[in-house]
PDB file of N, CA and C in Angstrom:
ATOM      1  N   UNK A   1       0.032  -1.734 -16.095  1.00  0.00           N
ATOM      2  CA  UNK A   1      -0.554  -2.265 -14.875  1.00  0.00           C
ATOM      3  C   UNK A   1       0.211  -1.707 -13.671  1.00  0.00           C
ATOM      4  N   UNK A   2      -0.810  -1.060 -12.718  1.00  0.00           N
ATOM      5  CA  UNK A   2       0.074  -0.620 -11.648  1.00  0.00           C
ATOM      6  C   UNK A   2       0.116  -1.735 -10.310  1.00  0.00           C
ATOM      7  N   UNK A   3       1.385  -1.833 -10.076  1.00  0.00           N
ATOM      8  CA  UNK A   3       1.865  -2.440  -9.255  1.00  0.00           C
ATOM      9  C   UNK A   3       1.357  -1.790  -7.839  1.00  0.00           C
ATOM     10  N   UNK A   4       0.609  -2.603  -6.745  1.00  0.00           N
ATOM     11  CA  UNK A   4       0.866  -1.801  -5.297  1.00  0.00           C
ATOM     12  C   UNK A   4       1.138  -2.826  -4.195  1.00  0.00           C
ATOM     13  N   UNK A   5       1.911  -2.496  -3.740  1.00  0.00           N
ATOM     14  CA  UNK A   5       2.456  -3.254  -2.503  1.00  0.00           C
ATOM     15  C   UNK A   5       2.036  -2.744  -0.995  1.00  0.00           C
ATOM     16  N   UNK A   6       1.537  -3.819  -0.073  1.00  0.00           N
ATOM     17  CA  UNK A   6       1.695  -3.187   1.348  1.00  0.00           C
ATOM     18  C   UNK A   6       2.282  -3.621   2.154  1.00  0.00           C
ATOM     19  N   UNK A   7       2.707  -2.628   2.820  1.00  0.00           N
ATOM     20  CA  UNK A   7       4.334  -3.400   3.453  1.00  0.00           C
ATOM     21  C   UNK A   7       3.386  -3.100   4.985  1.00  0.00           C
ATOM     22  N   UNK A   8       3.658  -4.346   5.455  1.00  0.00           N
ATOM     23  CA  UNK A   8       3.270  -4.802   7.064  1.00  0.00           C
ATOM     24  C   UNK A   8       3.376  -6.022   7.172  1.00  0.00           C
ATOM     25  N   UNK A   9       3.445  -6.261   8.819  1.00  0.00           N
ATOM     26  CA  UNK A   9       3.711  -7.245   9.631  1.00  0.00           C
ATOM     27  C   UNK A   9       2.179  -8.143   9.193  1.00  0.00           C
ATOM     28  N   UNK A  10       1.068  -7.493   8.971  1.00  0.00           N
ATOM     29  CA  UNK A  10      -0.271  -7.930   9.174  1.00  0.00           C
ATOM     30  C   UNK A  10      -0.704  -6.957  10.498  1.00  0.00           C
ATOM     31  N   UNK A  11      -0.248  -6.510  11.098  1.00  0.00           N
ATOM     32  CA  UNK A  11      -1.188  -6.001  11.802  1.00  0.00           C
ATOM     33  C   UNK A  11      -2.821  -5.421  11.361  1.00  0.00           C
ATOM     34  N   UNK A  12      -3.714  -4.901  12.067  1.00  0.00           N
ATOM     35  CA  UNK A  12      -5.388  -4.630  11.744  1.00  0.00           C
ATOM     36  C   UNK A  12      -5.021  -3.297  10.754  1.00  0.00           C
ATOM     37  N   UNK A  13      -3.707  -2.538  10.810  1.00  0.00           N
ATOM     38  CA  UNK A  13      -4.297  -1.346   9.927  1.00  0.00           C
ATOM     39  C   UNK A  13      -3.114  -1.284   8.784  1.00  0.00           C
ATOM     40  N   UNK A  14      -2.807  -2.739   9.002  1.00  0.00           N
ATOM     41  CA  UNK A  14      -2.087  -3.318   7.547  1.00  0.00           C
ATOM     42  C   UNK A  14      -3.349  -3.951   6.947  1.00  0.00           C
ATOM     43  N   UNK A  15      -3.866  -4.480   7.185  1.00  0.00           N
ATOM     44  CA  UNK A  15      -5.138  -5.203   6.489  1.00  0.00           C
ATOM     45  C   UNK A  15      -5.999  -4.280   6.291  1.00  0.00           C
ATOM     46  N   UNK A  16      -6.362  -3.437   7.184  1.00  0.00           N
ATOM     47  CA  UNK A  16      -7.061  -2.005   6.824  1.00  0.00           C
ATOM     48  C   UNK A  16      -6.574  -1.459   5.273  1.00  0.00           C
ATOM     49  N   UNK A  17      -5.473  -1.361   5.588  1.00  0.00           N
ATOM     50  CA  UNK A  17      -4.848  -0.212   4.420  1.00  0.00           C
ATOM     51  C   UNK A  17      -5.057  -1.311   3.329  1.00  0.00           C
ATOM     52  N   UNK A  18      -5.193  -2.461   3.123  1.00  0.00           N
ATOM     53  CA  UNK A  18      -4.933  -3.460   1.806  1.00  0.00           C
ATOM     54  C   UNK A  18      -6.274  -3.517   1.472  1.00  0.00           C
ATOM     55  N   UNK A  19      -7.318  -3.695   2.013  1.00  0.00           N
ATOM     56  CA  UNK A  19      -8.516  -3.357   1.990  1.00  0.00           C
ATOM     57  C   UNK A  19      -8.587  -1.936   1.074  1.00  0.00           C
ATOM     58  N   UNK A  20      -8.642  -0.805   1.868  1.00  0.00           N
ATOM     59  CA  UNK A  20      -9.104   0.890   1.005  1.00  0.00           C
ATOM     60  C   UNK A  20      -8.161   0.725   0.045  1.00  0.00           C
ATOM     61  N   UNK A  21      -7.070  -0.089  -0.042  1.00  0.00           N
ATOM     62  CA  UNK A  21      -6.023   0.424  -1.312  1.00  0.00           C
ATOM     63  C   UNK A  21      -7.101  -0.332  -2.442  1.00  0.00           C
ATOM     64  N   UNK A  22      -7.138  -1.841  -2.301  1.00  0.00           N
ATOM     65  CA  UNK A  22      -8.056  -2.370  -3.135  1.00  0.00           C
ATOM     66  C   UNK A  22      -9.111  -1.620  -3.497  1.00  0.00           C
ATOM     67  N   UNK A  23     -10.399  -1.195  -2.895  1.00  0.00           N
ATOM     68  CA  UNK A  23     -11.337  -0.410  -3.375  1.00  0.00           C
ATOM     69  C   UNK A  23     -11.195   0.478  -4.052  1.00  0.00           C
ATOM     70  N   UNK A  24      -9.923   1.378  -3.438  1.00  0.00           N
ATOM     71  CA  UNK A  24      -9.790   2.277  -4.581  1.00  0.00           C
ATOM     72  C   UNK A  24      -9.456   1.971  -5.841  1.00  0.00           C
ATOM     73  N   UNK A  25      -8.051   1.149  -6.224  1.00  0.00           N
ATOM     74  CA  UNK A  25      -8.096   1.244  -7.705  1.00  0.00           C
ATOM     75  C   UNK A  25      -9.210   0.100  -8.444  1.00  0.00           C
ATOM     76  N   UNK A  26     -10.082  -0.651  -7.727  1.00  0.00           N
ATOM     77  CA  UNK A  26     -11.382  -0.799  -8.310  1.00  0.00           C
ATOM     78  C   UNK A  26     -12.148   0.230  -8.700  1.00  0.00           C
ATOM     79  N   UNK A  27     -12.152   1.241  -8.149  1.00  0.00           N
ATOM     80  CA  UNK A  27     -13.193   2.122  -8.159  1.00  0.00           C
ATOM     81  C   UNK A  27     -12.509   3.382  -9.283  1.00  0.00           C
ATOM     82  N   UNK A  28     -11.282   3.172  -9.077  1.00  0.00           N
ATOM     83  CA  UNK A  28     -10.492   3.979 -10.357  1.00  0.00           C
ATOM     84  C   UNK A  28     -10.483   3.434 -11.833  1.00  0.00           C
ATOM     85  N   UNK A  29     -11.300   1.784 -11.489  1.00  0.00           N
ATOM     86  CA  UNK A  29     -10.999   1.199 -12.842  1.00  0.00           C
ATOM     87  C   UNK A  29      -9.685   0.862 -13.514  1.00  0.00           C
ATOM     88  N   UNK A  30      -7.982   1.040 -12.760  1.00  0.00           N
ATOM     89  CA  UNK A  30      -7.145   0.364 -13.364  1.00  0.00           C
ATOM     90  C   UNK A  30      -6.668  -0.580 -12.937  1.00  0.00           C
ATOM     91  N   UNK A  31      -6.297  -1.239 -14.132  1.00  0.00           N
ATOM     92  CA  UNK A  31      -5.209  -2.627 -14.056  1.00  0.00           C
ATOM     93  C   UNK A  31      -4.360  -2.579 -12.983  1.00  0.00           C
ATOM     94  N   UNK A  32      -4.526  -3.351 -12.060  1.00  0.00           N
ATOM     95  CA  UNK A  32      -3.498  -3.521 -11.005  1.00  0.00           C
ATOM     96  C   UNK A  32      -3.089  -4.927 -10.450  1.00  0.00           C
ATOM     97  N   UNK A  33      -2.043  -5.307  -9.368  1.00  0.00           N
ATOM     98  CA  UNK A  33      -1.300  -6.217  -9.387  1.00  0.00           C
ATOM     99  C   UNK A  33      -0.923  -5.780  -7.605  1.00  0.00           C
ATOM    100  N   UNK A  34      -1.674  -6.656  -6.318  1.00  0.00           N
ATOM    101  CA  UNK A  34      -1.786  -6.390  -5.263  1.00  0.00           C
ATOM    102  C   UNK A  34      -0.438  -7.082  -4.663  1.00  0.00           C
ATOM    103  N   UNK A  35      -0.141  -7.355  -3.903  1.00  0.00           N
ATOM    104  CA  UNK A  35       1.085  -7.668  -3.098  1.00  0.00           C
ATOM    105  C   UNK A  35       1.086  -7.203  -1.628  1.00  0.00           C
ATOM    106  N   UNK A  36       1.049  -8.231  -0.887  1.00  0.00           N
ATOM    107  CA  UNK A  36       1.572  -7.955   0.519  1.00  0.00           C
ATOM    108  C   UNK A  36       2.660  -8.495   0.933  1.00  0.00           C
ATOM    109  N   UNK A  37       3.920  -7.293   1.282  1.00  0.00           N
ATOM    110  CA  UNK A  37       5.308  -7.851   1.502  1.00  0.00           C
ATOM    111  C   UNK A  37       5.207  -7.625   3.333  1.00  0.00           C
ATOM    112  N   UNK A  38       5.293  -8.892   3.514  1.00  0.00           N
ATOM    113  CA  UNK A  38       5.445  -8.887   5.441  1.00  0.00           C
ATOM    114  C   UNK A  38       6.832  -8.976   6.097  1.00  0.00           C
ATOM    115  N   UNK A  39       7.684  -9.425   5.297  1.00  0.00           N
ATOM    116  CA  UNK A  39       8.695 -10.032   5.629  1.00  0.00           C
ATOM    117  C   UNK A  39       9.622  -8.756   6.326  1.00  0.00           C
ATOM    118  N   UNK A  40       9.972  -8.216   7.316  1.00  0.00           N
ATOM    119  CA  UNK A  40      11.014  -7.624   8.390  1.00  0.00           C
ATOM    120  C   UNK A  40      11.848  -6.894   7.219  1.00  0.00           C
ATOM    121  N   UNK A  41      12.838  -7.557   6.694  1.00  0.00           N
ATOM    122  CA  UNK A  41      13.929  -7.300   5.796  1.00  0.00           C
ATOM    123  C   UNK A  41      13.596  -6.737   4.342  1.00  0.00           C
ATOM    124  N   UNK A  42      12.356  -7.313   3.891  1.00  0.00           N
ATOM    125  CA  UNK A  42      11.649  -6.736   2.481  1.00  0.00           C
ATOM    126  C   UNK A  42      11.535  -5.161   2.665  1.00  0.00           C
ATOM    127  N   UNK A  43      10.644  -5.008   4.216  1.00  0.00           N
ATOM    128  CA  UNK A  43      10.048  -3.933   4.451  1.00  0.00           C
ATOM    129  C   UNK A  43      11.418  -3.052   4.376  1.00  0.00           C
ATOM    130  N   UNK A  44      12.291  -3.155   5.459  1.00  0.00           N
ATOM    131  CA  UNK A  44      12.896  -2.573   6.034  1.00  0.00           C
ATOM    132  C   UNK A  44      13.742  -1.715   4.415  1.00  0.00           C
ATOM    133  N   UNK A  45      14.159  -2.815   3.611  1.00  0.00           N
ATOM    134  CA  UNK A  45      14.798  -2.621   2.215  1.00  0.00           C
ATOM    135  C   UNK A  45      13.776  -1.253   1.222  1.00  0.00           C
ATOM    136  N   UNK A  46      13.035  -1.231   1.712  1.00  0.00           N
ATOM    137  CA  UNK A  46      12.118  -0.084   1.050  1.00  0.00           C
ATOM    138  C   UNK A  46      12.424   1.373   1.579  1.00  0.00           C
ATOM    139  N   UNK A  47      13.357   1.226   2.674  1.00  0.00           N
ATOM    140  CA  UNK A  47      13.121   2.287   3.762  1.00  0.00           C
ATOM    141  C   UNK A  47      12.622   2.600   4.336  1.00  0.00           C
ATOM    142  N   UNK A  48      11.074   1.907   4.930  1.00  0.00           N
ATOM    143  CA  UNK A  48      10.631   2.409   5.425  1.00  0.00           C
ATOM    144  C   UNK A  48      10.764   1.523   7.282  1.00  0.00           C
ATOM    145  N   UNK A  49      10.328   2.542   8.268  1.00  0.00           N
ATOM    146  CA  UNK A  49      10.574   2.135   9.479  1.00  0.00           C
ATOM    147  C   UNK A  49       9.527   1.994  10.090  1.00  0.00           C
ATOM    148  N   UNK A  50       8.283   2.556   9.765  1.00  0.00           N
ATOM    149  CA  UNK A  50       7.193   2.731  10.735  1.00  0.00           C
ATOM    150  C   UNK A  50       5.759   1.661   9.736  1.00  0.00           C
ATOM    151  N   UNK A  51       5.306   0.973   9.773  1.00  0.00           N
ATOM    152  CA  UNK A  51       3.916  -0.058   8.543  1.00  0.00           C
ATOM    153  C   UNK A  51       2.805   0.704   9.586  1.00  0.00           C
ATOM    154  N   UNK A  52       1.559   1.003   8.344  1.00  0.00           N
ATOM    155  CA  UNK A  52       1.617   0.477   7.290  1.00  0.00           C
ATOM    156  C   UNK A  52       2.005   1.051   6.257  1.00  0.00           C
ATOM    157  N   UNK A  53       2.386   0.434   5.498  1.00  0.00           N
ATOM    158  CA  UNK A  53       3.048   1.596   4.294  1.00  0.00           C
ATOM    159  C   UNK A  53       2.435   1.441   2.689  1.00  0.00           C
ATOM    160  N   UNK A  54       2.467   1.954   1.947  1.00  0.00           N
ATOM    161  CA  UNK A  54       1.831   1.803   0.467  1.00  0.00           C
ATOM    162  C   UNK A  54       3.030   2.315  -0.499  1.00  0.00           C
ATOM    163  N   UNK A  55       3.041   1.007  -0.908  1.00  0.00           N
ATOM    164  CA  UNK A  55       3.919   1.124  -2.478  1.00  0.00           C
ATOM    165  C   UNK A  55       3.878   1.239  -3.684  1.00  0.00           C
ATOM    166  N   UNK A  56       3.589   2.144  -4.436  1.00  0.00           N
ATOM    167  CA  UNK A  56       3.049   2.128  -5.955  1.00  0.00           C
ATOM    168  C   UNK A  56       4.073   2.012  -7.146  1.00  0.00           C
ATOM    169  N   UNK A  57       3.822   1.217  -7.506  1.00  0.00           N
ATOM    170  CA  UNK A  57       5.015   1.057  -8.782  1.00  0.00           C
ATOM    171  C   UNK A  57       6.404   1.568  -8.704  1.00  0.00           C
ATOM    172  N   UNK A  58       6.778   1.001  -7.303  1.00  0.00           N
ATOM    173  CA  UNK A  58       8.297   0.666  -6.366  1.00  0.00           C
ATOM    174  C   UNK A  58       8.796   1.901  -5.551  1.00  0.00           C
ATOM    175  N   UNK A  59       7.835   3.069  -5.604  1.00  0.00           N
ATOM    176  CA  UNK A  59       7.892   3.891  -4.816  1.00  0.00           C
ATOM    177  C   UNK A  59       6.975   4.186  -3.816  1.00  0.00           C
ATOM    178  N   UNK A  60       7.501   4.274  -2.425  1.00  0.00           N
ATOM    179  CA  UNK A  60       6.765   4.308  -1.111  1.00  0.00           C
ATOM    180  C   UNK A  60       5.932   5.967  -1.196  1.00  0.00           C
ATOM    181  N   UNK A  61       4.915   5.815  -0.943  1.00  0.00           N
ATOM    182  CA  UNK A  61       3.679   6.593  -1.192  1.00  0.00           C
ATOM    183  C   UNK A  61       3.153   7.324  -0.090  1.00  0.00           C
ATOM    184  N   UNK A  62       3.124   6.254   1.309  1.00  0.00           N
ATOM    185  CA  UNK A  62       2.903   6.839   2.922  1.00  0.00           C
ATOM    186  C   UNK A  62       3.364   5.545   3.343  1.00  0.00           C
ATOM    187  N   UNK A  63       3.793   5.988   4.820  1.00  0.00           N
ATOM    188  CA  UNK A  63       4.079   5.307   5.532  1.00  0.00           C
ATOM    189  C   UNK A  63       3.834   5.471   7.090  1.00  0.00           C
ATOM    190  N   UNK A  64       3.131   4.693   7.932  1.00  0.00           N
ATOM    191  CA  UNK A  64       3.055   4.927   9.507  1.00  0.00           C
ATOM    192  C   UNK A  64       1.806   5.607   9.421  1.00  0.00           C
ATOM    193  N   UNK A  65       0.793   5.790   8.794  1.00  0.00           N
ATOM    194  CA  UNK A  65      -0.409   6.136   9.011  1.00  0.00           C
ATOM    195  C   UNK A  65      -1.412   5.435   7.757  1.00  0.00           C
ATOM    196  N   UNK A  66      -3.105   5.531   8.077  1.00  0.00           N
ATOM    197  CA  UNK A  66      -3.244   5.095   6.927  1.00  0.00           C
ATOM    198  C   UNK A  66      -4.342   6.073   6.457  1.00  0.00           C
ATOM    199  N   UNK A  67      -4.184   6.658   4.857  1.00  0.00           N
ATOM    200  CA  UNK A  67      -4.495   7.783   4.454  1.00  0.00           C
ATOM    201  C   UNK A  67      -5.790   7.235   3.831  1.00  0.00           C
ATOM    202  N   UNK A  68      -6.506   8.812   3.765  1.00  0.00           N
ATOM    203  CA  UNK A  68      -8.366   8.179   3.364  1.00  0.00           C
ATOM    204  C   UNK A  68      -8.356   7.429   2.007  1.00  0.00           C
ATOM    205  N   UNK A  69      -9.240   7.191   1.572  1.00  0.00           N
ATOM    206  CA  UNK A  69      -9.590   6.736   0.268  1.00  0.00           C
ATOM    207  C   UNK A  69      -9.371   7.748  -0.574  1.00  0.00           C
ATOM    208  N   UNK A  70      -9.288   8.657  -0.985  1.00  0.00           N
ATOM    209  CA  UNK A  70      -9.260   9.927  -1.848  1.00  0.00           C
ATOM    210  C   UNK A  70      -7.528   9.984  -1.745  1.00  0.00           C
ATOM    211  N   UNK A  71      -7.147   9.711  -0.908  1.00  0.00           N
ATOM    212  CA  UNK A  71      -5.512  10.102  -0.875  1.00  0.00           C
ATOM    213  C   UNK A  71      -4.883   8.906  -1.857  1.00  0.00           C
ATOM    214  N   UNK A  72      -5.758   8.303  -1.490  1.00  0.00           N
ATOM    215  CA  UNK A  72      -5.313   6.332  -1.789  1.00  0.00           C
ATOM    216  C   UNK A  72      -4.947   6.460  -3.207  1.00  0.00           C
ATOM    217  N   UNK A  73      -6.550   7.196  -3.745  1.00  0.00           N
ATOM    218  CA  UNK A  73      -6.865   7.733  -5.440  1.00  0.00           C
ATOM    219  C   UNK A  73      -5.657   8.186  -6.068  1.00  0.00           C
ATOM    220  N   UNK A  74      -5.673   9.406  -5.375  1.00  0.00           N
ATOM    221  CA  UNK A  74      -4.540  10.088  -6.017  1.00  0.00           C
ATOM    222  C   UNK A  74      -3.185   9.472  -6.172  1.00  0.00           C
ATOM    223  N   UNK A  75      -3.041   8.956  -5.420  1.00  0.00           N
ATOM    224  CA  UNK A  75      -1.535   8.124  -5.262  1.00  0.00           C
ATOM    225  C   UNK A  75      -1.349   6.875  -6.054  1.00  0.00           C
ATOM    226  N   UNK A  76      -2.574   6.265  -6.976  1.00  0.00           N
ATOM    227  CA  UNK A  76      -2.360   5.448  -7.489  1.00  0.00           C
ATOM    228  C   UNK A  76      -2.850   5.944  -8.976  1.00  0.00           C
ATOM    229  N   UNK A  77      -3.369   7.326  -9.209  1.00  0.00           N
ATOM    230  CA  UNK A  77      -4.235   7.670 -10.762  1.00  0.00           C
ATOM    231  C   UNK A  77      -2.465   8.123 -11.302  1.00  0.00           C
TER     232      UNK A  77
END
């Protein structure tokens, strides 16, 4: 089961990105396990500086932009 995390405050293209991440691995058909980490210090502990960011099975994937659906794919097949 792949794990994906999105690291944001909530802002619109943190919810954006949790949104296309969802569709995609629906649409990839695998087992997955969603998570939104908001918390300042969670984020920050990932390394990353700029949300929204995408985490796949504890490694940060993108960060500070949010990538199409096809990128989404790849990053989680």
């Amino acid at each position: 089961m792949k794990k994906l995390q999105i690291l944001g405050t909530g802002c619109a293209k943190c919810k954006k990105l949790a949104e296309i991440t969802e569709q995609a691995a629906q649409s990839l058909g695998v087992p997955y396990e969603m998570e939104k980490v908001t918390e300042i210090q969670k984020i920050m502990a990932f390394g990353v500086m700029m949300t929204p960011a995408l985490v796949v099975d504890g490694v940060v994937k993108v960060s500070g932009r949010l990538p199409s659906p096809d990128e989404i794919k790849t990053m989680i097949a």
